[in-house]
N, C-alpha and C. Protein backbone atom coordinates (compact mmCIF):
# COMPACT_ATOMS: atom_id res chain seq x y z
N UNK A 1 -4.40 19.00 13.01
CA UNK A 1 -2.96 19.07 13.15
C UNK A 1 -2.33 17.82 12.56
N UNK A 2 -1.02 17.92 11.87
CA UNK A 2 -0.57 16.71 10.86
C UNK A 2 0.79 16.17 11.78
N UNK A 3 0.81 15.19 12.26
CA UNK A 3 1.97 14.45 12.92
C UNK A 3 2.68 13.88 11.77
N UNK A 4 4.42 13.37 12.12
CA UNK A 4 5.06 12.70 11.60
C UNK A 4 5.97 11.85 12.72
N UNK A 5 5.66 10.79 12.60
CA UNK A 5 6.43 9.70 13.31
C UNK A 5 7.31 9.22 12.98
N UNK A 6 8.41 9.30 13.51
CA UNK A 6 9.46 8.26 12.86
C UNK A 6 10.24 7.62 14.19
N UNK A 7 10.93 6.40 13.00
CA UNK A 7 11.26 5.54 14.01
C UNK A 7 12.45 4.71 13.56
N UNK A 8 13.66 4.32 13.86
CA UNK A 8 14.65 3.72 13.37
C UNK A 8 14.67 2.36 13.56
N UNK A 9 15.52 1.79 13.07
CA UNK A 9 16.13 -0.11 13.51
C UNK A 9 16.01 -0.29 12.19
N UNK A 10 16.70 -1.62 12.54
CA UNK A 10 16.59 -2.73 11.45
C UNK A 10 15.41 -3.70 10.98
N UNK A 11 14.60 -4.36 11.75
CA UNK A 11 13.55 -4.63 11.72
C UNK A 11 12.48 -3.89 11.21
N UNK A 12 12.12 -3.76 9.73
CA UNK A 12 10.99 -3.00 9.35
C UNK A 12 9.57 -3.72 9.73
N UNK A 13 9.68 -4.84 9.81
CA UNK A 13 8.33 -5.25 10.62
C UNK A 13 7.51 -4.64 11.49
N UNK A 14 8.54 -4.65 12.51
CA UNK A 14 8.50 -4.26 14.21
C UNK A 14 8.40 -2.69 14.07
N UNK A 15 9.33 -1.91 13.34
CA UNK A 15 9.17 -0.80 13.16
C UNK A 15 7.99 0.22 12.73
N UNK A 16 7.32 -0.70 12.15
CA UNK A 16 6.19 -0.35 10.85
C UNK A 16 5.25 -0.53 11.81
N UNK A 17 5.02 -1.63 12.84
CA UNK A 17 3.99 -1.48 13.91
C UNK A 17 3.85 -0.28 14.83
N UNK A 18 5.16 -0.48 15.51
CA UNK A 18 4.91 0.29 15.95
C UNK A 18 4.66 1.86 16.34
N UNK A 19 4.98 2.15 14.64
CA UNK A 19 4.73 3.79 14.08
C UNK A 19 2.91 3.76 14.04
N UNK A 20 2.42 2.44 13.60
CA UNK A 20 1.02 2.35 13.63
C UNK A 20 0.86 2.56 15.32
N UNK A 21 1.05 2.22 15.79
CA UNK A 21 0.70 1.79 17.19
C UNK A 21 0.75 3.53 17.83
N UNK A 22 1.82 3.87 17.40
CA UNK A 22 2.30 5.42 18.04
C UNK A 22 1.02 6.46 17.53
N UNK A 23 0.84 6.03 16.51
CA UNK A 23 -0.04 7.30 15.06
C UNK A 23 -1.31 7.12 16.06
N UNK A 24 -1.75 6.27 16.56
CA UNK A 24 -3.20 5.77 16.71
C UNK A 24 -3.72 4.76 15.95
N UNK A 25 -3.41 4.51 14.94
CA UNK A 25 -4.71 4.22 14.01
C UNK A 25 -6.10 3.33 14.40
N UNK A 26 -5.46 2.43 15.55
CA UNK A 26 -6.50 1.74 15.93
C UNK A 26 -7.57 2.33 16.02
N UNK A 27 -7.99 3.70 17.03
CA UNK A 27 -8.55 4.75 16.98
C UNK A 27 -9.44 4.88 15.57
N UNK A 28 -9.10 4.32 14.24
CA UNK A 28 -9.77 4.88 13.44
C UNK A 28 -10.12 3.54 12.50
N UNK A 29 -9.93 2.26 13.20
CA UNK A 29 -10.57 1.12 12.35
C UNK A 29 -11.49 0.40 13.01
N UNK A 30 -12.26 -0.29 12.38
CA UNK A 30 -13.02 -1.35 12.90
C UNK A 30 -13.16 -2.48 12.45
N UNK A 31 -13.67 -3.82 13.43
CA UNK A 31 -12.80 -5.48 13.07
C UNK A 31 -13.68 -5.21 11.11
N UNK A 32 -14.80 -4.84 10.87
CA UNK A 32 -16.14 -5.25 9.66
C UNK A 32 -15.24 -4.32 8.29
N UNK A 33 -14.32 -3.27 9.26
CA UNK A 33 -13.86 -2.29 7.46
C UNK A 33 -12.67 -3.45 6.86
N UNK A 34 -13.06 -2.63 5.22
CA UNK A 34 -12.30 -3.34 4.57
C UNK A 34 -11.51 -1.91 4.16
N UNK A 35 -10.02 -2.56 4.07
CA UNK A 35 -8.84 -2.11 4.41
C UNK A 35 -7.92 -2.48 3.04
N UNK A 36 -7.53 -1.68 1.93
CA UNK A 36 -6.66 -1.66 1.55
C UNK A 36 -5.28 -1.20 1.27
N UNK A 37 -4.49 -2.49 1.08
CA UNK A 37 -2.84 -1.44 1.00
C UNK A 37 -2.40 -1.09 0.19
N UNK A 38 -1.82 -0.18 -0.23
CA UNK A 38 -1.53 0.50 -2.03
C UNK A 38 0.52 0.38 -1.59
N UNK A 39 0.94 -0.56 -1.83
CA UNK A 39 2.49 0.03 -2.16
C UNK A 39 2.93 -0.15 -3.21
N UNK A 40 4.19 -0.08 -3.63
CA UNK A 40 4.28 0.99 -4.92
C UNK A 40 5.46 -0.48 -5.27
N UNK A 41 4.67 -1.08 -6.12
CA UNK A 41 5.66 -2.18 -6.98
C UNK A 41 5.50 -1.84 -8.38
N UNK A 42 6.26 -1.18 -8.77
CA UNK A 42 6.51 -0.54 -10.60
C UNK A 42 6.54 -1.75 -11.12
N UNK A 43 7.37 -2.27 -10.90
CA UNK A 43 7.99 -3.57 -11.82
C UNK A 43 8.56 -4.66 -10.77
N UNK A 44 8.55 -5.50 -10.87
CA UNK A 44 9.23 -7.14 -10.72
C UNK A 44 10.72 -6.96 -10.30
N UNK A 45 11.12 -6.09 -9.19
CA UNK A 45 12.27 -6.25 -8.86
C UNK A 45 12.06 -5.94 -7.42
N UNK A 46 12.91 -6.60 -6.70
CA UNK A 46 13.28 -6.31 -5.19
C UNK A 46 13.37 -5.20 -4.96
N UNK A 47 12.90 -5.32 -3.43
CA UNK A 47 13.20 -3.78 -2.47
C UNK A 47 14.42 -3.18 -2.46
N UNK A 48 15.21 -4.47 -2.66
CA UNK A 48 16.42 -3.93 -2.32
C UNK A 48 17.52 -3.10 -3.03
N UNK A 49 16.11 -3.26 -4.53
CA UNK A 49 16.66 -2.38 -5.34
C UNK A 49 16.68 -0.76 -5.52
N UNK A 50 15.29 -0.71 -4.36
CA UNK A 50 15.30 0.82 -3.82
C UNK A 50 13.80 1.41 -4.73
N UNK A 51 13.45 0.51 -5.47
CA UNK A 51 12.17 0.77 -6.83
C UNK A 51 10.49 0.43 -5.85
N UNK A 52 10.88 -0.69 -5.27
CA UNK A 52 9.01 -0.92 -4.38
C UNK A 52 8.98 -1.01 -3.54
N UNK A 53 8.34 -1.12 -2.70
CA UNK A 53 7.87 -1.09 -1.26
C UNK A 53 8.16 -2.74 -0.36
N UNK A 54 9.13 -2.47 0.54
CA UNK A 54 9.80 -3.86 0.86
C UNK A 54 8.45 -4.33 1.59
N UNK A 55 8.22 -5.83 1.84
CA UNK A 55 7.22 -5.94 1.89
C UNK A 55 7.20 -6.38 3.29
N UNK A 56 8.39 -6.40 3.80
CA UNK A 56 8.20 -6.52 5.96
C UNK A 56 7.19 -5.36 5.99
N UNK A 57 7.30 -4.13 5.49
CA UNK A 57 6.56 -2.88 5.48
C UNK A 57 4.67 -3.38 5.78
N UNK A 58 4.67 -3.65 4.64
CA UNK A 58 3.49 -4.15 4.56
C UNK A 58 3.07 -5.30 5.17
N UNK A 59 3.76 -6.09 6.07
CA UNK A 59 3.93 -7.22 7.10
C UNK A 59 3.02 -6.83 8.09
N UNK A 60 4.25 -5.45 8.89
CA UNK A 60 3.73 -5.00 9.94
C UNK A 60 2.54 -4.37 9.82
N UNK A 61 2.33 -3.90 8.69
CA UNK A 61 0.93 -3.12 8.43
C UNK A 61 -0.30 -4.04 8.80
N UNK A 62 -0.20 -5.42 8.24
CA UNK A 62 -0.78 -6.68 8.11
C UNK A 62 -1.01 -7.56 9.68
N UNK A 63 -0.07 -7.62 10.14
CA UNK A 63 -0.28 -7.70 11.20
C UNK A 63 -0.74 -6.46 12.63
N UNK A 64 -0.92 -5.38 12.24
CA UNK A 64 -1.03 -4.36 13.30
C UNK A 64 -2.57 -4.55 12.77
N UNK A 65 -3.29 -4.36 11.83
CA UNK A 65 -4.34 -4.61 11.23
C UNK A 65 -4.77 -5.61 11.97
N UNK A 66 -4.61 -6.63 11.92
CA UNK A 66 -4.67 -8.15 12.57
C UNK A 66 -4.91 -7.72 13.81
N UNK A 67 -4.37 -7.47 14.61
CA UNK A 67 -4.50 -7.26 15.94
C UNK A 67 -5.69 -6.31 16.56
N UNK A 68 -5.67 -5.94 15.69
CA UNK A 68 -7.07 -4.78 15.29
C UNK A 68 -8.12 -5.19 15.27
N UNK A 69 -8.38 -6.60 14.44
CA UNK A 69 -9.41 -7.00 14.64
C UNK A 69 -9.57 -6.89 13.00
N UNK A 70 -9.26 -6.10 12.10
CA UNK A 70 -9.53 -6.07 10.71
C UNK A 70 -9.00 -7.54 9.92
N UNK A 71 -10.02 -7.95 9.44
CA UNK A 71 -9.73 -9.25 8.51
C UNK A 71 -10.14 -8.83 7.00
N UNK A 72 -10.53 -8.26 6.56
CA UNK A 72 -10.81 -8.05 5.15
C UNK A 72 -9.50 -6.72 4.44
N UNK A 73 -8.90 -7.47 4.09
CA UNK A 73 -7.34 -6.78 3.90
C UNK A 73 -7.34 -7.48 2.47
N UNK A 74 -6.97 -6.08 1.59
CA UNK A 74 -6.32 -6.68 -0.09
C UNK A 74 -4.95 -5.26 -0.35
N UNK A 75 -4.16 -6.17 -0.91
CA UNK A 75 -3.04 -5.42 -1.21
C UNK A 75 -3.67 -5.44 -2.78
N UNK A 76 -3.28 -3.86 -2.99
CA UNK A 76 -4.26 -3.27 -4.20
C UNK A 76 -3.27 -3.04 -5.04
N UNK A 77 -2.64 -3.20 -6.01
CA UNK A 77 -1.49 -2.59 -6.99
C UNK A 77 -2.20 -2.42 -8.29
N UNK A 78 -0.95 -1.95 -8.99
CA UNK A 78 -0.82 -1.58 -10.48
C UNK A 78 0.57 -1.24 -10.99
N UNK A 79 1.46 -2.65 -11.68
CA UNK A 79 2.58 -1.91 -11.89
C UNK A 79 2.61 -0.66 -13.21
N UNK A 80 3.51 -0.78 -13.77
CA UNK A 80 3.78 0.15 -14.65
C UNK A 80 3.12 -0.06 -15.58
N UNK A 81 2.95 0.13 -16.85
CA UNK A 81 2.52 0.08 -18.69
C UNK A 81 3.62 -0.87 -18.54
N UNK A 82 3.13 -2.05 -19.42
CA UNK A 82 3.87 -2.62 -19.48
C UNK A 82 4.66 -4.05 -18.84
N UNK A 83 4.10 -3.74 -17.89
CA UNK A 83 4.49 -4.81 -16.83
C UNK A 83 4.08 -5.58 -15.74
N UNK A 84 3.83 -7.04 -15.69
CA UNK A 84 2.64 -7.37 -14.97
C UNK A 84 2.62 -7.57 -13.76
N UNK A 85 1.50 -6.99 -12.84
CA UNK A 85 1.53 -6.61 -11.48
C UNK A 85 1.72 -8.05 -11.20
N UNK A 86 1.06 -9.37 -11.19
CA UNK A 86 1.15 -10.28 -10.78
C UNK A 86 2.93 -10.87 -10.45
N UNK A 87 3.66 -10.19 -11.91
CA UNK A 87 5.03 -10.51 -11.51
C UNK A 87 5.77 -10.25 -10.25
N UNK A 88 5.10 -9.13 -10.80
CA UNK A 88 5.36 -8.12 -9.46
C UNK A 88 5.06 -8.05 -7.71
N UNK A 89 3.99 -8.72 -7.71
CA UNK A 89 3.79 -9.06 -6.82
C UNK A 89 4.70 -10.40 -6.02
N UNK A 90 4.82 -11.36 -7.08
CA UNK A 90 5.96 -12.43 -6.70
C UNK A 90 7.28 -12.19 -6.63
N UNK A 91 7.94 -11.38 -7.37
CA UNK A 91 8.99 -10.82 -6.85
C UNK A 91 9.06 -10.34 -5.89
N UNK A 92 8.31 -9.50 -5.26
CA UNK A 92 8.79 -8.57 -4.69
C UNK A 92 8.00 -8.96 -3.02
N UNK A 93 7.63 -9.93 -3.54
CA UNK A 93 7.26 -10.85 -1.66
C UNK A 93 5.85 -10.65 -1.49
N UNK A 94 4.72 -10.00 -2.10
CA UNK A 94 3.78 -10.28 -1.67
C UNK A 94 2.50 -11.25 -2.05
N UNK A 95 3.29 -12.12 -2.74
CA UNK A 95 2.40 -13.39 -3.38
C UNK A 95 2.27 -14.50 -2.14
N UNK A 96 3.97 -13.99 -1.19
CA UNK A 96 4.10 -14.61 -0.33
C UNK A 96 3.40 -14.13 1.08
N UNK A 97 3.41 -13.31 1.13
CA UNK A 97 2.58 -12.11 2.25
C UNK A 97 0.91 -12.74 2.53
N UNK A 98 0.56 -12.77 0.88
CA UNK A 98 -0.86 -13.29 0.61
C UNK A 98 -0.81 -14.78 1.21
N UNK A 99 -0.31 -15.27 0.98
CA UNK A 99 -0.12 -16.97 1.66
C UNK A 99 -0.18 -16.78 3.16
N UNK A 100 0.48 -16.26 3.69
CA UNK A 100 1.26 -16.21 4.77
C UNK A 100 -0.30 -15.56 5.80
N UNK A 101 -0.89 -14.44 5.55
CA UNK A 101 -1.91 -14.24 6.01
C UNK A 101 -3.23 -13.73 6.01
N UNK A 102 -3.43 -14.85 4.62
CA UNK A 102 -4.64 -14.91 4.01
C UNK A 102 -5.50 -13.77 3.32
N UNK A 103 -4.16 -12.63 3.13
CA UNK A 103 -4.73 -11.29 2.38
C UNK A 103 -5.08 -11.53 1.02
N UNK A 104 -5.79 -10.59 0.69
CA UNK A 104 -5.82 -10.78 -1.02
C UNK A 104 -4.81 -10.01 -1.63
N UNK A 105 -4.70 -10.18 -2.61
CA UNK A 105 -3.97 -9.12 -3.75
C UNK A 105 -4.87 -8.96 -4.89
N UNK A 106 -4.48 -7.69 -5.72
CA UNK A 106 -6.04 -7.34 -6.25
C UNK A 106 -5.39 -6.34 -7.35
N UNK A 107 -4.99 -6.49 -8.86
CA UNK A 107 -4.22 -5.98 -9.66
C UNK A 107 -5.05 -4.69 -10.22
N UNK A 108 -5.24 -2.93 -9.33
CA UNK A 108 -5.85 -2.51 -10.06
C UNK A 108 -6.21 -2.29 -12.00
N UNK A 109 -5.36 -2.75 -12.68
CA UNK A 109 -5.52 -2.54 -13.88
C UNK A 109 -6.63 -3.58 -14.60
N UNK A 110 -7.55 -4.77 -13.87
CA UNK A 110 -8.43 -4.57 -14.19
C UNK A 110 -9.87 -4.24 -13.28
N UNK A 111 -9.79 -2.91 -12.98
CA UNK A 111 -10.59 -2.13 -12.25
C UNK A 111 -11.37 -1.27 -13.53
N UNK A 112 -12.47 -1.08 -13.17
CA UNK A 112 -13.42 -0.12 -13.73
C UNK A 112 -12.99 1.02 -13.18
N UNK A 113 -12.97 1.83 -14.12
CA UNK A 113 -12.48 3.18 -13.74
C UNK A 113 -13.53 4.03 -13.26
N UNK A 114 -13.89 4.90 -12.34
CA UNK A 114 -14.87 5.78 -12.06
C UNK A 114 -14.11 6.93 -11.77
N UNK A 115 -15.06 8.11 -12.98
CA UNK A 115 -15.09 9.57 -12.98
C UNK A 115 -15.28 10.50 -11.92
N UNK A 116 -14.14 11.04 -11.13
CA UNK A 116 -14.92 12.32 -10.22
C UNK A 116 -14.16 13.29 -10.12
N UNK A 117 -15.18 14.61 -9.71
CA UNK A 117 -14.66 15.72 -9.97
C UNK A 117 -14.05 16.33 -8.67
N UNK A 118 -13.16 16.78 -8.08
CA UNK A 118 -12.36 17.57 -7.03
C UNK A 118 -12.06 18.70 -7.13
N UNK A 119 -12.71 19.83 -6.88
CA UNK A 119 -12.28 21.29 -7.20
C UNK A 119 -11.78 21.79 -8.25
N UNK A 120 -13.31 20.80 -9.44
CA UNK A 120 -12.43 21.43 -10.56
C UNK A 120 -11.84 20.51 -11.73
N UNK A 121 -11.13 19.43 -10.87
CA UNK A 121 -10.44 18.74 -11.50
C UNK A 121 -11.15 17.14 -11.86
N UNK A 122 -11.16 16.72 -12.74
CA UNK A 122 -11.53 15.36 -12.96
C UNK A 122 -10.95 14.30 -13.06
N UNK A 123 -10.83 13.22 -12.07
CA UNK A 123 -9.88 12.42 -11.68
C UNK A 123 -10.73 10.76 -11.95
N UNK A 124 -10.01 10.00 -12.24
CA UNK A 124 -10.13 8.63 -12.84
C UNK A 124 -9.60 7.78 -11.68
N UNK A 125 -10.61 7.28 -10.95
CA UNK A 125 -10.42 6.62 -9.41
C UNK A 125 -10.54 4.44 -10.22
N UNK A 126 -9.20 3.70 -9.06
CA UNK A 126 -9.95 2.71 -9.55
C UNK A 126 -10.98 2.55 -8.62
N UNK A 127 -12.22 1.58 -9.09
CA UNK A 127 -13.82 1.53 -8.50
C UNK A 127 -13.34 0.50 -7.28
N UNK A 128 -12.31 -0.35 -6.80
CA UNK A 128 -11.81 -1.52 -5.92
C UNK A 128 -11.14 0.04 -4.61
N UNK A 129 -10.70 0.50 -4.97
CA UNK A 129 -10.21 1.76 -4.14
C UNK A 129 -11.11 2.40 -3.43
N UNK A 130 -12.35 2.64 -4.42
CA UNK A 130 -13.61 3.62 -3.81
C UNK A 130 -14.44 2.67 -2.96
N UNK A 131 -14.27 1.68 -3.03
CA UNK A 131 -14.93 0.51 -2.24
C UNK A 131 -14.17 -0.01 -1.18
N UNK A 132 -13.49 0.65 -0.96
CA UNK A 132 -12.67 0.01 0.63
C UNK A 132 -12.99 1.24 1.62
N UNK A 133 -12.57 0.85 2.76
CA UNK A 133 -13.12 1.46 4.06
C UNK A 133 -12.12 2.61 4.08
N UNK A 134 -11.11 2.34 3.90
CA UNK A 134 -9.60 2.89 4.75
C UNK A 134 -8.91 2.18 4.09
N UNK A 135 -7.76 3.24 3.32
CA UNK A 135 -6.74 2.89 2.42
C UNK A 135 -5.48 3.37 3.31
N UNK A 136 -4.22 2.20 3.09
CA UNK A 136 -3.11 2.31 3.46
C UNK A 136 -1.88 3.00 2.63
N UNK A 137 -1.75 3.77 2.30
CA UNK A 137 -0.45 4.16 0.66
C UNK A 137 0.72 3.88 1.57
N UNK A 138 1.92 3.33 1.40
CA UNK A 138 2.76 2.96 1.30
C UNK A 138 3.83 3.16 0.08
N UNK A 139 4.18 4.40 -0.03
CA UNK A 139 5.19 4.41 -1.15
C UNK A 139 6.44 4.51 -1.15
N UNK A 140 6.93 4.42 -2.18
CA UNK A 140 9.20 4.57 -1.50
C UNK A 140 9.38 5.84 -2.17
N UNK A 141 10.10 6.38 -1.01
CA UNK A 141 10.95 7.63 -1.44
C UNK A 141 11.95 7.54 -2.22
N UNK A 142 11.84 8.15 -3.62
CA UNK A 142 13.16 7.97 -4.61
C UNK A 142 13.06 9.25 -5.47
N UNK A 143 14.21 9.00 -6.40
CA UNK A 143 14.04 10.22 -7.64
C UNK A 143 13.45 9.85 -8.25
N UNK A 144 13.16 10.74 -9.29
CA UNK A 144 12.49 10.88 -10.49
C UNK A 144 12.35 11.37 -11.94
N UNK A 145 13.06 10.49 -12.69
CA UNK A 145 13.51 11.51 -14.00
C UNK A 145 12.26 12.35 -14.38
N UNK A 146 10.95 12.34 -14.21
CA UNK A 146 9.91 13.38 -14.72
C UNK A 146 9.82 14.72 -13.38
N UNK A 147 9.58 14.04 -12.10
CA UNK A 147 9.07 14.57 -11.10
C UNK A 147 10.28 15.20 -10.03
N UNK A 148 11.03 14.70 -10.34
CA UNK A 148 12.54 14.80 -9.62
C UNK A 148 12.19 14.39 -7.79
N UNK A 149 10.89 14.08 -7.50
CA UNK A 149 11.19 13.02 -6.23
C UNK A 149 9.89 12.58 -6.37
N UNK A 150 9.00 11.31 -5.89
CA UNK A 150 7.99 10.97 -5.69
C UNK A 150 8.29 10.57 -4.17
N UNK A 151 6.68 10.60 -4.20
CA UNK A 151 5.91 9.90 -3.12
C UNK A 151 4.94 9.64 -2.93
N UNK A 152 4.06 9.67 -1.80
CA UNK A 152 2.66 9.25 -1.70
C UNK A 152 1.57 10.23 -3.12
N UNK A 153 2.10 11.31 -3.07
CA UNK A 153 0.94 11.73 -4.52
C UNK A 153 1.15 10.85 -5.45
N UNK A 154 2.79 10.43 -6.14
CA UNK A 154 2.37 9.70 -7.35
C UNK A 154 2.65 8.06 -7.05
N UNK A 155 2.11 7.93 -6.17
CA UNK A 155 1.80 6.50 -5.91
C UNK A 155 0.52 6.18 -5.97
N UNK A 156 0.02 7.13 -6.07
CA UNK A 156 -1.73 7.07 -6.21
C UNK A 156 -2.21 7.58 -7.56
């Protein structure tokens, strides 16, 4: 059965916990997994521009994790063609995130790509993705001049 939690305020920190806290997840980690977060920084501009994933988001994620007992945490990206995740990452607050509590950041684009097949279909995984325990996606709801809305599918 598929739940959806939601939760209002201003505080996306606090908020973001405690949707973790509500979901379970504790229930499904342990202190030894390694845990990555995928949010969706295209390019080198603020949340507030409505384009990446504000990064209190990924705060509370970081800290609910924490409390968990999980210490092996990397925020996993890839911005666009074109544009470098590292920027991206400093813009958009999680160069500072990484400081703040000793996460990594981890630019999939230079990942080895590994081949697999899904009903059919053959899909190009990065190899830093297939090697984590439990992945977090974190993506922003917006339009889309190709897709006319994204989300968690094309954030991945």
């Amino acid at each position: 059965m598929s739940e959806i939690f939601i939760n209002y305020g201003e505080n996306l920190q606090e908020i973001t916990y405690s949707l973790m806290k509500e979901a379970r997840i504790s229930e499904k980690l342990r202190p030894e997994i390694r845990v990555h977060i995928k949010p969706n920084l295209v390019s080198a501009r603020p949340a507030s521009d409505g384009a990446t994933t504000h990064p209190e988001i990924a705060e509370g994620i970081i800290i609910y994790l924490r409390d968990c007992g999980v210490r092996d945490i990397t925020i996993a990206e890839s911005s666009q063609v074109g544009s470098s995740t590292m920027n991206a990452f400093d813009t958009c607050g999680y160069t500072a995130l990484s400081r703040k509590y000793g996460v990594n950041l981890h630019d999939t684009k230079s990942d080895k790509v590994i081949h697999k097949t899904s009903h059919g279909t053959e899909l190009s995984i990065c190899e830093s993705v297939l090697n984590a325990d439990y992945l977090i996606n974190i993506p922003v709801l917006k339009g889309h001049c190709q897709t006319k809305l994204t989300c968690c599918l094309k954030n991945l």
